[in-house]
Protein backbone atom coordinates (compact mmCIF):
# COMPACT_ATOMS: atom_id res chain seq x y z
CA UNK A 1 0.31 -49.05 -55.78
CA UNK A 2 -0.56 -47.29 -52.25
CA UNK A 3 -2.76 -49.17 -49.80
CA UNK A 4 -5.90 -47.22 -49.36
CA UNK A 5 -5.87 -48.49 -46.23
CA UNK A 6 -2.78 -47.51 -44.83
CA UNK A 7 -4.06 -44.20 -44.03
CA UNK A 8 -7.09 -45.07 -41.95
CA UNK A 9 -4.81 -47.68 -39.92
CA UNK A 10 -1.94 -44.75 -39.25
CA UNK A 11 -4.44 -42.25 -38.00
CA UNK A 12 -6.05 -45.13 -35.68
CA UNK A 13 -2.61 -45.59 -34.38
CA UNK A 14 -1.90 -42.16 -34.16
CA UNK A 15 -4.70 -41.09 -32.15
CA UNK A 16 -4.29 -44.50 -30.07
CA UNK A 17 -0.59 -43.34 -29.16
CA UNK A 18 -1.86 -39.66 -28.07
CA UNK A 19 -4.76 -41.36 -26.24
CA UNK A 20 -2.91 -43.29 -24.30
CA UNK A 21 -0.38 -40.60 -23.89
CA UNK A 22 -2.51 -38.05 -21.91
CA UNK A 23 -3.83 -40.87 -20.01
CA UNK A 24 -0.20 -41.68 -18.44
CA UNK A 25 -0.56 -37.80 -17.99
CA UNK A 26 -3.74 -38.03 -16.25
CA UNK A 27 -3.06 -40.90 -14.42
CA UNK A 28 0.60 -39.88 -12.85
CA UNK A 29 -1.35 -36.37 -12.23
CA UNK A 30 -4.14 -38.22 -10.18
CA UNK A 31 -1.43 -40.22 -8.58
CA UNK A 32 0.35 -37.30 -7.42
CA UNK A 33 -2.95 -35.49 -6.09
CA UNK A 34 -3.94 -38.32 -4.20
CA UNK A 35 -0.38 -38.19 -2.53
CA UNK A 36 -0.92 -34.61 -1.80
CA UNK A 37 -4.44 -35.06 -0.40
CA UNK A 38 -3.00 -37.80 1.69
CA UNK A 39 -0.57 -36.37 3.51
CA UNK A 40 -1.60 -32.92 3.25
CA UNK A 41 -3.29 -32.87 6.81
CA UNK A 42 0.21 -33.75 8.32
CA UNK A 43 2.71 -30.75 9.66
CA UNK A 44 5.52 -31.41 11.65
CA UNK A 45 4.89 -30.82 15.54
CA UNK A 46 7.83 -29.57 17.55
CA UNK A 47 7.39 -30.21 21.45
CA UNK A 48 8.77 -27.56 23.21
CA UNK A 49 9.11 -24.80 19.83
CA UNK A 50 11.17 -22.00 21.05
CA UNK A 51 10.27 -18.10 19.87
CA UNK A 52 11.36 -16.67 17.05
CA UNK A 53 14.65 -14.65 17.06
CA UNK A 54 16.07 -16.47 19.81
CA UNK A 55 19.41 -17.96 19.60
CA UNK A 56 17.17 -21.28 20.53
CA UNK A 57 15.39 -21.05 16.94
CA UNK A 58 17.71 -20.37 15.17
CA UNK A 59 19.54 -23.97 16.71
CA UNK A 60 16.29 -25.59 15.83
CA UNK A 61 16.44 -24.06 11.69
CA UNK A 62 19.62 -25.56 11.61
CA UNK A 63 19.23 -28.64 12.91
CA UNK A 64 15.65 -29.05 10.81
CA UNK A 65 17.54 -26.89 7.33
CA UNK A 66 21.25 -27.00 7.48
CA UNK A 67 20.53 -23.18 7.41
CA UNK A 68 23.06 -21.59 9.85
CA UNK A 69 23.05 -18.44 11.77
CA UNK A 70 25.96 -15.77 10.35
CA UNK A 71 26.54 -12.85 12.74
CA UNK A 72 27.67 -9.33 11.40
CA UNK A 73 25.85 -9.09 7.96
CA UNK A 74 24.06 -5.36 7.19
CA UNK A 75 20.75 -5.63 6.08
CA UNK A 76 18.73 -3.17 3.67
CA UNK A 77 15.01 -3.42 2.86
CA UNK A 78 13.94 -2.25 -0.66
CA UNK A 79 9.80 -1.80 -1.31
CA UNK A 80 8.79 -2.23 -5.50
CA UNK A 81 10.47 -1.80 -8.45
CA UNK A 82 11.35 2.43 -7.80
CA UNK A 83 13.39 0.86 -5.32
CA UNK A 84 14.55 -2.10 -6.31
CA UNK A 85 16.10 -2.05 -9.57
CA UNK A 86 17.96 1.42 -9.59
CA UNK A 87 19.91 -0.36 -6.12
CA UNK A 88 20.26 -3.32 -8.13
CA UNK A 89 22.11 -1.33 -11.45
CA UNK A 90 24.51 0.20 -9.38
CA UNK A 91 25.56 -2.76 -7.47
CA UNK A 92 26.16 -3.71 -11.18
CA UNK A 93 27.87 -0.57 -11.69
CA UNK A 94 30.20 -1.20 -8.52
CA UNK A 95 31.24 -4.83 -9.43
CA UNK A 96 34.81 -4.92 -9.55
CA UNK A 97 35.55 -8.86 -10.57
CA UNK A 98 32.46 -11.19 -11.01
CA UNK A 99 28.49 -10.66 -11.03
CA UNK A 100 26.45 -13.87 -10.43
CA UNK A 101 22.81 -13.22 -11.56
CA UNK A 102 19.61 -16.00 -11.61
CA UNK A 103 15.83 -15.10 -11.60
CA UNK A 104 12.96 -17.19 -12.17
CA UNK A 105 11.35 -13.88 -14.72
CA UNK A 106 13.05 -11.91 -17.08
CA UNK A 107 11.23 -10.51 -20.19
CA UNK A 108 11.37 -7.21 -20.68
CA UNK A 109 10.67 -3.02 -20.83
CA UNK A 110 12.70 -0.20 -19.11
CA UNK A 111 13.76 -2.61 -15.88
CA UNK A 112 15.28 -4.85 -18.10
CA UNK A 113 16.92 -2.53 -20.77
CA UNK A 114 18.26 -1.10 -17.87
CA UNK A 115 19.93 -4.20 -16.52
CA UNK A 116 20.99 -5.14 -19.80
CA UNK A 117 22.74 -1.74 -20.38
CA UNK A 118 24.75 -1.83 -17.07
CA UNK A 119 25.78 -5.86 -17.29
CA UNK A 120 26.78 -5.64 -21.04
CA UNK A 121 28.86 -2.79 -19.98
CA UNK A 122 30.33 -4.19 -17.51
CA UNK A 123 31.31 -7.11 -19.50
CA UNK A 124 32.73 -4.86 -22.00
CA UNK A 125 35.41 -3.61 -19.14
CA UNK A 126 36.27 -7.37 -18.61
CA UNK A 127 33.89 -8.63 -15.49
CA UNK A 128 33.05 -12.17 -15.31
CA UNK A 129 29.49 -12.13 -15.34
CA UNK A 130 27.21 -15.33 -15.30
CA UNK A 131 23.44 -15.37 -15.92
CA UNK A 132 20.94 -18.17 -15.12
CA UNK A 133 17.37 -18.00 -16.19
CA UNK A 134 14.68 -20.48 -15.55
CA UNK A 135 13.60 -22.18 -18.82
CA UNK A 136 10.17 -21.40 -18.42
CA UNK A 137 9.45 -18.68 -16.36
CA UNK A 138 11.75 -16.52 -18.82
CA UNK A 139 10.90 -17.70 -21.75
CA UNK A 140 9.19 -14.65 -22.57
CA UNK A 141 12.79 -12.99 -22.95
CA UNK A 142 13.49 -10.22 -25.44
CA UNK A 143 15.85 -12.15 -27.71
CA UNK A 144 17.83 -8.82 -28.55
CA UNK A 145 18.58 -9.07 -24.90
CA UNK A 146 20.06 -12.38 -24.76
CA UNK A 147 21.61 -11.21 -27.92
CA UNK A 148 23.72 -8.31 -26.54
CA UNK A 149 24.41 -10.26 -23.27
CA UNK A 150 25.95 -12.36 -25.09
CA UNK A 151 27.75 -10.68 -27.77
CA UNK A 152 29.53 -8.88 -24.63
CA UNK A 153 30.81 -11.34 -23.12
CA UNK A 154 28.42 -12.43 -20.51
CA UNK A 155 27.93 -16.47 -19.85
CA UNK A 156 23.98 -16.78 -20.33
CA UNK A 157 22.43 -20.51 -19.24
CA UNK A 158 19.02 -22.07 -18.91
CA UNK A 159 17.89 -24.16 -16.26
CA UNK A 160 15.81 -26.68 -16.76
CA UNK A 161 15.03 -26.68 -20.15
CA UNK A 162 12.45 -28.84 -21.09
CA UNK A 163 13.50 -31.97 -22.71
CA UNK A 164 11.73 -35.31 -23.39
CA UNK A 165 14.04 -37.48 -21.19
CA UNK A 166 13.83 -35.02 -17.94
CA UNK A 167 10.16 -34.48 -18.12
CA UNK A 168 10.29 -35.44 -14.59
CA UNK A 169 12.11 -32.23 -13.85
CA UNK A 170 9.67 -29.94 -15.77
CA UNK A 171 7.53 -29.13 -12.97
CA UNK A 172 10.47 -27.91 -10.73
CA UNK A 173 11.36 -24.46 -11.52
CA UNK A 174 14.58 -22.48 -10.26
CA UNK A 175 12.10 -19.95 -8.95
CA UNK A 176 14.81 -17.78 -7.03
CA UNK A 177 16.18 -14.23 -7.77
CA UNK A 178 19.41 -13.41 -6.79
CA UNK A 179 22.15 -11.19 -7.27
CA UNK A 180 25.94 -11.60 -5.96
CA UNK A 181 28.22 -8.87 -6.69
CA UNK A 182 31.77 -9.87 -5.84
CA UNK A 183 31.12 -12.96 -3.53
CA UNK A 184 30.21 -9.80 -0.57
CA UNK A 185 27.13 -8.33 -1.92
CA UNK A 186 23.92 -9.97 -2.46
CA UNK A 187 20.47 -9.35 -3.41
CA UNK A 188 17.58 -11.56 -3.26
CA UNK A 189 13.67 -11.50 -2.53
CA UNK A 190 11.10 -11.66 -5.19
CA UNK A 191 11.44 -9.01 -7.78
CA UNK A 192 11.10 -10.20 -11.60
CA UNK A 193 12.98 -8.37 -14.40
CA UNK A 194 10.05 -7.26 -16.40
CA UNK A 195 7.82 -3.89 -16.56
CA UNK A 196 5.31 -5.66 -14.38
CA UNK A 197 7.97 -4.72 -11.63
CA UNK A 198 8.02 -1.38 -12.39
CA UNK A 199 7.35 1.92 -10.73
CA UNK A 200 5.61 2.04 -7.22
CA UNK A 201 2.57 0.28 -7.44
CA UNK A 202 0.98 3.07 -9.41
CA UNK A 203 -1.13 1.11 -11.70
CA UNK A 204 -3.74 -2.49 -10.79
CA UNK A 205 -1.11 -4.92 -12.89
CA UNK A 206 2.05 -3.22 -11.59
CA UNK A 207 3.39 -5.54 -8.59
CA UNK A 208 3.68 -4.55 -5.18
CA UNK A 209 7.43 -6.13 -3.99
CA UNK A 210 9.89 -6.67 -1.61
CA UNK A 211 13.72 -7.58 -2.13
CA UNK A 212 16.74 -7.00 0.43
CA UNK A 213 20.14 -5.98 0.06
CA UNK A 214 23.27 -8.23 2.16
CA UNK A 215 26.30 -7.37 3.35
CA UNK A 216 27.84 -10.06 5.12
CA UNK A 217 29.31 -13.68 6.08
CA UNK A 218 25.60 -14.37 4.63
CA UNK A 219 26.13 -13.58 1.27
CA UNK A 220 28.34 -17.05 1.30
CA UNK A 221 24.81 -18.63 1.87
CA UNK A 222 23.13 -16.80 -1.21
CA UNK A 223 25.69 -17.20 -3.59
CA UNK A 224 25.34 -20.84 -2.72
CA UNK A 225 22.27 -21.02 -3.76
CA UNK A 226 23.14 -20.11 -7.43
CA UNK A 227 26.44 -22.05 -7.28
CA UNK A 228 24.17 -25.10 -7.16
CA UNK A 229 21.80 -24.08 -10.12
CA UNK A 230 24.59 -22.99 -11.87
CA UNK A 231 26.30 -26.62 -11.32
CA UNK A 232 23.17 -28.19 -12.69
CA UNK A 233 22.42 -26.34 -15.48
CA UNK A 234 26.26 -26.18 -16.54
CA UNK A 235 28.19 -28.83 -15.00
CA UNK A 236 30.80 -25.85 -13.50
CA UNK A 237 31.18 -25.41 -9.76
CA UNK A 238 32.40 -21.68 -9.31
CA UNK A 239 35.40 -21.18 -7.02
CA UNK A 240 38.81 -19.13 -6.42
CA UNK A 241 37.47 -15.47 -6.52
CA UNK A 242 33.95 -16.10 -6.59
CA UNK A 243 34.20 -17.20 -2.92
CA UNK A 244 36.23 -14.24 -1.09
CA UNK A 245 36.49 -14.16 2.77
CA UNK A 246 34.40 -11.96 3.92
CA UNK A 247 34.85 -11.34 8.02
CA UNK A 248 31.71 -10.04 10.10
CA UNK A 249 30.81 -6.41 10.15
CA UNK A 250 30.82 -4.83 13.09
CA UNK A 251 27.05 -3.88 14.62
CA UNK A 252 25.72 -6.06 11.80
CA UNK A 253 22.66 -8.27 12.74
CA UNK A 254 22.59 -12.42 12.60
CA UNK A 255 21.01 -13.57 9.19
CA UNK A 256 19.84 -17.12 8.46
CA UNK A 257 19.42 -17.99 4.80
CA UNK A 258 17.05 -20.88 4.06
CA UNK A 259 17.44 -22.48 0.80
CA UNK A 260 14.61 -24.99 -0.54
CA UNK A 261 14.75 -27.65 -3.11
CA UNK A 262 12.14 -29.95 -4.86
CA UNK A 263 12.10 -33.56 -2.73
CA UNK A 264 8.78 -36.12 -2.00
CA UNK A 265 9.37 -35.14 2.10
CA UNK A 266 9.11 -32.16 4.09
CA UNK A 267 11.38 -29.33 2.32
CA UNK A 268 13.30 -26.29 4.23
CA UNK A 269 11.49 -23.53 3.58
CA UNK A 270 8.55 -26.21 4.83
CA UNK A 271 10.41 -26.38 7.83
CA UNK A 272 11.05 -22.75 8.53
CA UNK A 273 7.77 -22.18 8.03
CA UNK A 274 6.22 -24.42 10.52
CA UNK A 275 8.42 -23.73 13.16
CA UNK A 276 8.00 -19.83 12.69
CA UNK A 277 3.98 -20.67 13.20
CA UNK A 278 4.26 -23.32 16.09
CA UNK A 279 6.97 -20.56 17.55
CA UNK A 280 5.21 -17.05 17.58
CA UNK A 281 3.61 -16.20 20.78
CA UNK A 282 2.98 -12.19 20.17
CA UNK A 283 2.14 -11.77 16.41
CA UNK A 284 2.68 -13.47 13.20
CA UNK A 285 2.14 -11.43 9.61
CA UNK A 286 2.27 -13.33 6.42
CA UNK A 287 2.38 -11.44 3.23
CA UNK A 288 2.16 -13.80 0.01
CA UNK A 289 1.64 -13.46 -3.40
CA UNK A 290 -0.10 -17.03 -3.82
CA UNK A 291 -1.70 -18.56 -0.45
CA UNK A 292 -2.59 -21.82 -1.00
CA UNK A 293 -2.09 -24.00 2.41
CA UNK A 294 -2.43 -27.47 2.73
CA UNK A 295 -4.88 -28.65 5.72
CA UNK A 296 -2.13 -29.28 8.17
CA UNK A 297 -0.96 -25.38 7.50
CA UNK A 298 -4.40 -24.27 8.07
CA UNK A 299 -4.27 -26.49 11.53
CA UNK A 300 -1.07 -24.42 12.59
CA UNK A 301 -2.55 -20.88 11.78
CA UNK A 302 -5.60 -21.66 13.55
CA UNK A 303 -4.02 -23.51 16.47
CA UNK A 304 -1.53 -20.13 16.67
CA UNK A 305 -4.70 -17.71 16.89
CA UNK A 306 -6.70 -19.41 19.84
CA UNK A 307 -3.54 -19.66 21.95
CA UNK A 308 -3.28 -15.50 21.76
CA UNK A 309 -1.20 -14.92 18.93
CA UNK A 310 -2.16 -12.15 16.50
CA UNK A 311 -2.67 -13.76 13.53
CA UNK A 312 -3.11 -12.31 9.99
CA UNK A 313 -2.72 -12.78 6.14
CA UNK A 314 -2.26 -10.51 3.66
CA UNK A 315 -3.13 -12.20 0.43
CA UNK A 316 -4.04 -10.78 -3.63
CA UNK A 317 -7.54 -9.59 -4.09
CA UNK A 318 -9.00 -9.19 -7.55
CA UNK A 319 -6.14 -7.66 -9.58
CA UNK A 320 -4.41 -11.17 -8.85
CA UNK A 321 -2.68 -12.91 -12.29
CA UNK A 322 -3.99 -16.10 -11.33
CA UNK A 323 -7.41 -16.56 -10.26
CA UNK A 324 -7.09 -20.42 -9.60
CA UNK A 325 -4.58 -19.61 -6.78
CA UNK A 326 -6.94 -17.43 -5.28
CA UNK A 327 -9.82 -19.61 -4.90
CA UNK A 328 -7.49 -22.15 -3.44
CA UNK A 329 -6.58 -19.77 -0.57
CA UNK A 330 -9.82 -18.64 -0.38
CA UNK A 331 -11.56 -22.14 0.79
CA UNK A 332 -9.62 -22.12 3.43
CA UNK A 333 -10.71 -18.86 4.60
CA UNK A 334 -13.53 -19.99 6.73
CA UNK A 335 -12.28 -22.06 9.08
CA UNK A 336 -9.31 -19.64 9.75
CA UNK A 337 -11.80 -16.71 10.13
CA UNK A 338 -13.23 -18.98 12.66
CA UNK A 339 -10.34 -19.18 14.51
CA UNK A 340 -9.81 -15.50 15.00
CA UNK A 341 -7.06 -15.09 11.83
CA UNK A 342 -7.52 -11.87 10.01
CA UNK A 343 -7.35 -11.98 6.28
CA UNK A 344 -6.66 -8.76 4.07
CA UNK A 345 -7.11 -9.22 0.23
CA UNK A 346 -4.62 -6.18 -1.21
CA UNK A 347 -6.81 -4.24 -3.63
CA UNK A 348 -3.96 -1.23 -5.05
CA UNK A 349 -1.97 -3.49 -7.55
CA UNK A 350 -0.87 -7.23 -7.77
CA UNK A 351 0.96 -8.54 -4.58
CA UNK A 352 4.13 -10.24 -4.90
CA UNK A 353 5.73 -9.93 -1.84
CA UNK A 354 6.45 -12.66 0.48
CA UNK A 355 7.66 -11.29 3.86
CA UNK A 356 6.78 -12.79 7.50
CA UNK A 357 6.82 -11.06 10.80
CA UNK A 358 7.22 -12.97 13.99
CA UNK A 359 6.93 -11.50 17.72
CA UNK A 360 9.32 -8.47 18.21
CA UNK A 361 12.61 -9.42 16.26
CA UNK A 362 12.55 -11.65 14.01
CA UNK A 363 11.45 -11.64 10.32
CA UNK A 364 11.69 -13.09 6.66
CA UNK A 365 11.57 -12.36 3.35
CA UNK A 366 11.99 -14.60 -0.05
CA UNK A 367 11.14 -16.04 -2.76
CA UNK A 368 8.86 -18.77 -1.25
CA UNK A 369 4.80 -18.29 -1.28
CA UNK A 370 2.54 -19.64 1.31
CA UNK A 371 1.68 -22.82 -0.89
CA UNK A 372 2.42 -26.65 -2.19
CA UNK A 373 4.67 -24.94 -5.53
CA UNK A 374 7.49 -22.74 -2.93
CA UNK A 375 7.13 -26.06 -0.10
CA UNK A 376 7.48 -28.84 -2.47
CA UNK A 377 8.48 -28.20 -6.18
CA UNK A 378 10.85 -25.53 -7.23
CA UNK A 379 14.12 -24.55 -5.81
CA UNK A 380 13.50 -21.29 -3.49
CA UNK A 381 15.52 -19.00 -1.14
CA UNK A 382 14.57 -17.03 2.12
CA UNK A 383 16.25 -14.73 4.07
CA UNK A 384 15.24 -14.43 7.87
CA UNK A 385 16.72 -11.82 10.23
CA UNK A 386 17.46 -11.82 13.45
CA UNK A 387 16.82 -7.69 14.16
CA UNK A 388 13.79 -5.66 15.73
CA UNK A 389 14.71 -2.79 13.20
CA UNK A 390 14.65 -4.48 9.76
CA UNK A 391 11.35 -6.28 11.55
CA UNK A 392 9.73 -3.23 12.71
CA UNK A 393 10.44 -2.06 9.12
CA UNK A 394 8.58 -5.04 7.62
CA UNK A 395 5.50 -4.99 10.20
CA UNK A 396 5.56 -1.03 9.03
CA UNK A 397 5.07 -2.01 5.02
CA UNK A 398 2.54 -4.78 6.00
CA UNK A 399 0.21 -1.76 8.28
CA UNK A 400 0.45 0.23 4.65
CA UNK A 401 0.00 -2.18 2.87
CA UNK A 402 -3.61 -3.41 4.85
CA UNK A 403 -4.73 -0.20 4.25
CA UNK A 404 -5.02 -0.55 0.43
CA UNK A 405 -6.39 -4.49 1.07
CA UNK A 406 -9.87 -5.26 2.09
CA UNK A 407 -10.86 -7.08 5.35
CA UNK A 408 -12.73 -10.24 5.22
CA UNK A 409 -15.79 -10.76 7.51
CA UNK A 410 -16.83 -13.88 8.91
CA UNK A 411 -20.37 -13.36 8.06
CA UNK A 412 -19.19 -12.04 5.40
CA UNK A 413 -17.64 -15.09 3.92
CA UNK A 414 -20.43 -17.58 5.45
CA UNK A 415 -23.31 -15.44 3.08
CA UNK A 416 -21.12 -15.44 -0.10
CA UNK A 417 -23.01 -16.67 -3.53
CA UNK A 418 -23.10 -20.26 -4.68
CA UNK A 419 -20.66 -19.67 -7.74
CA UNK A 420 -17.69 -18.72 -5.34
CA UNK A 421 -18.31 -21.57 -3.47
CA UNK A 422 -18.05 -24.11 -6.41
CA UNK A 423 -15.12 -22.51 -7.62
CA UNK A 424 -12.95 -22.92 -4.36
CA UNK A 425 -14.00 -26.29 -4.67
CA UNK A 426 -12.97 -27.12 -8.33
CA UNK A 427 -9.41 -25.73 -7.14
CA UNK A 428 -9.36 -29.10 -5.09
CA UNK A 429 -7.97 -30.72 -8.09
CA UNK A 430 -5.00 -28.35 -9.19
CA UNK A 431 -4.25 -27.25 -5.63
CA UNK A 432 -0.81 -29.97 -5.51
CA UNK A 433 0.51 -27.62 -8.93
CA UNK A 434 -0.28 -24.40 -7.09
């Protein structure tokens, strides 16, 4: 006969297990935020930082990144998806042995039918083609894509799929995009395959991008970078053909590519970062998708702006996909308007560019955002160049691109409603995950 009891006594457990369950949650997510808190006031301080584009800095990113300095690499800019993708199909189209591909996004419409078509055909005629996606940032995927990827021939992995016993991984995402044609081409920036991307920021939800194009000895940096997710999620280190030599090209500009990885200290995009801001003496222009500095960040920007340097920020406004990150950035915005930093919230479509501009010759662009998520949890990847045309090409996109933003105003900002003000403050608690 069944104990009428049983059932009562199960449940109790039950909802004792869960109870206790999201209070390990809680408590390992307080633990962490109180870590953040506690050291987010600290930077690192350089004593004598040289400027930006001199043979000196780049010394000091190697010595703080293990990021070296290649010479002889050709550099192309590309601006939103009109751009982006059609240069990225026929790099496909040009392969001639092996295609290494990773992104963070890939779901779907016209981009990614498009990339499908040319990489399935490709395999078709024999390529060896590899694919990485991140486990949660595509899982959105059309599964007739993965289907005719793979029925081709293409090698399609996940990384970091979420699984009980490497929880502690599931908050690191492979959150870079790149594309190695050959082991001599490479592409890499912050473009998603998805119709988001699409177009030229015709449309509020459309994203407003930048990606670059490398010829070069620093394309042996990039493909590194998905060598070593690849290695992870497969267990297979790629060699022999994958790795061609590839000797300087003549009039090509020095490239230093920065690659970042989740770790409890200071990371390498961190580090390029800081000694970018401590460095600049002329101008510094910081275009992110999500701007969510820590205090000792804020310190550096501010510091930057009173000793002369022309300081400014060009950040999402109100077509932004997440609010929360917004109103993180945002309650910082006083004390940098203070200090002379001009802020521009970009109004025409949904930013996702992350590009920085430093003095006269020097500049960056990756898939790192100004916040804790790009300096401390997922695996990123920057490219900076050493070249006053590729920067004066960047600085030109960032003048455009404060023309469709709006300027904030000191007074401005001091007079806005009490409802803003509490919600920059709730973002206090999430601003570690951001």
């Amino acid at each position: 006969m069944k104990d009428e009891t049983s059932a009562p006594l199960q449940t109790g457990r039950t909802i004792r297990t869960v109870g206790l369950g999201a209070g390990a949650v809680l408590a390992a997510y307080a633990y962490k935020g109180a870590q953040f808190h506690k050291t987010a006031r600290r930077t690192l301080k350089i004593a004598e930082p040289p400027l930006p584009g001199t043979m000196e800095f780049a010394s000091l990113v190697e010595a703080m990144t293990q990021a070296t300095l290649r010479d002889g690499n050709r550099v192309s800019v590309m601006r939103n998806g009109c751009e982006i993708f059609p240069a990225l199909v026929d790099a496909i189209g040009a392969a001639k042995e092996t295609i290494s591909f990773s992104t963070y996004i890939w779901w779907g419409g016209k981009a990614a039918e498009e990339m499908t078509d040319a990489l399935v055909s490709r395999a078709q005629e024999g390529l060896e083609i590899r694919i990485l996606l991140d486990a949660w940032g595509s899982a959105k995927i059309d599964r007739n894509i993965l289907s005719r990827l793979r029925e081709a021939g293409v090698e399609v992995a996940w990384s970091r799929p979420l699984r009980w016993y490497e929880l502690g991984k599931s908050n690191n995402r492979m959150h870079r995009r790149i594309l190695v044609i050959d082991g001599r081409v490479a592409f890499t920036g912050g473009v998603g395959v998805a119709a988001a991307w699409e177009g030229n920021c015709e449309r509020p939800r459309l994203w407003r991008e930048t990606h670059v194009g490398i010829e070069g000895p620093a394309v042996r940096d990039i493909l590194g970078g998905f060598v070593e997710n690849w290695a992870e999620a497969t267990g297979t280190v790629l060699s022999g053909r994958h790795l061609p030599e590839i000797s300087p090209l003549e009039g090509g500009v020095p490239v230093v590519v920065t690659r970042s990885s989740a770790t409890r200290a200071s990371t390498a995009v961190e580090g390029l970062f800081i000694a970018t801001i401590l460095g600049a003496t002329q101008r510094l222009w910081i275009t992110t998708a999500y701007f969510a500095p820590a205090a000792g960040f804020v310190d550096a920007l501010c510091d930057a702006s009173t000793r002369g340097v022309d300081v400014r920020v060009l950040v999402n406004g109100r077509p932004i996909d997440k609010e929360v990150v917004r109103k993180a950035g945002q309650r910082s915005y006083g004390r940098l308007l203070e200090a002379g930093v001009r802020i521009f919230e970009y109004e025409k479509a949904r930013l996702h560019a992350k590009v920085m501009v430093a003095d006269d010759s020097w500049s960056n662009v990756g898939s790192a955002n100004f916040d804790n998520r790009s300096f401390a949890l997922e695996d990123e990847i920057n490219v900076s160049v050493h070249d006053r045309t590729i920067t004066s090409t960047l600085a030109d996109h960032f003048l455009d691109d404060v023309q469709a933003a709006k300027e904030m105003n000191l007074q401005g900002w001091r007079d806005r409603p009490l409802h803003a003000r509490l919600g920059e403050a709730a973002s206090e608690w999430v601003r570690q995950s951001l």
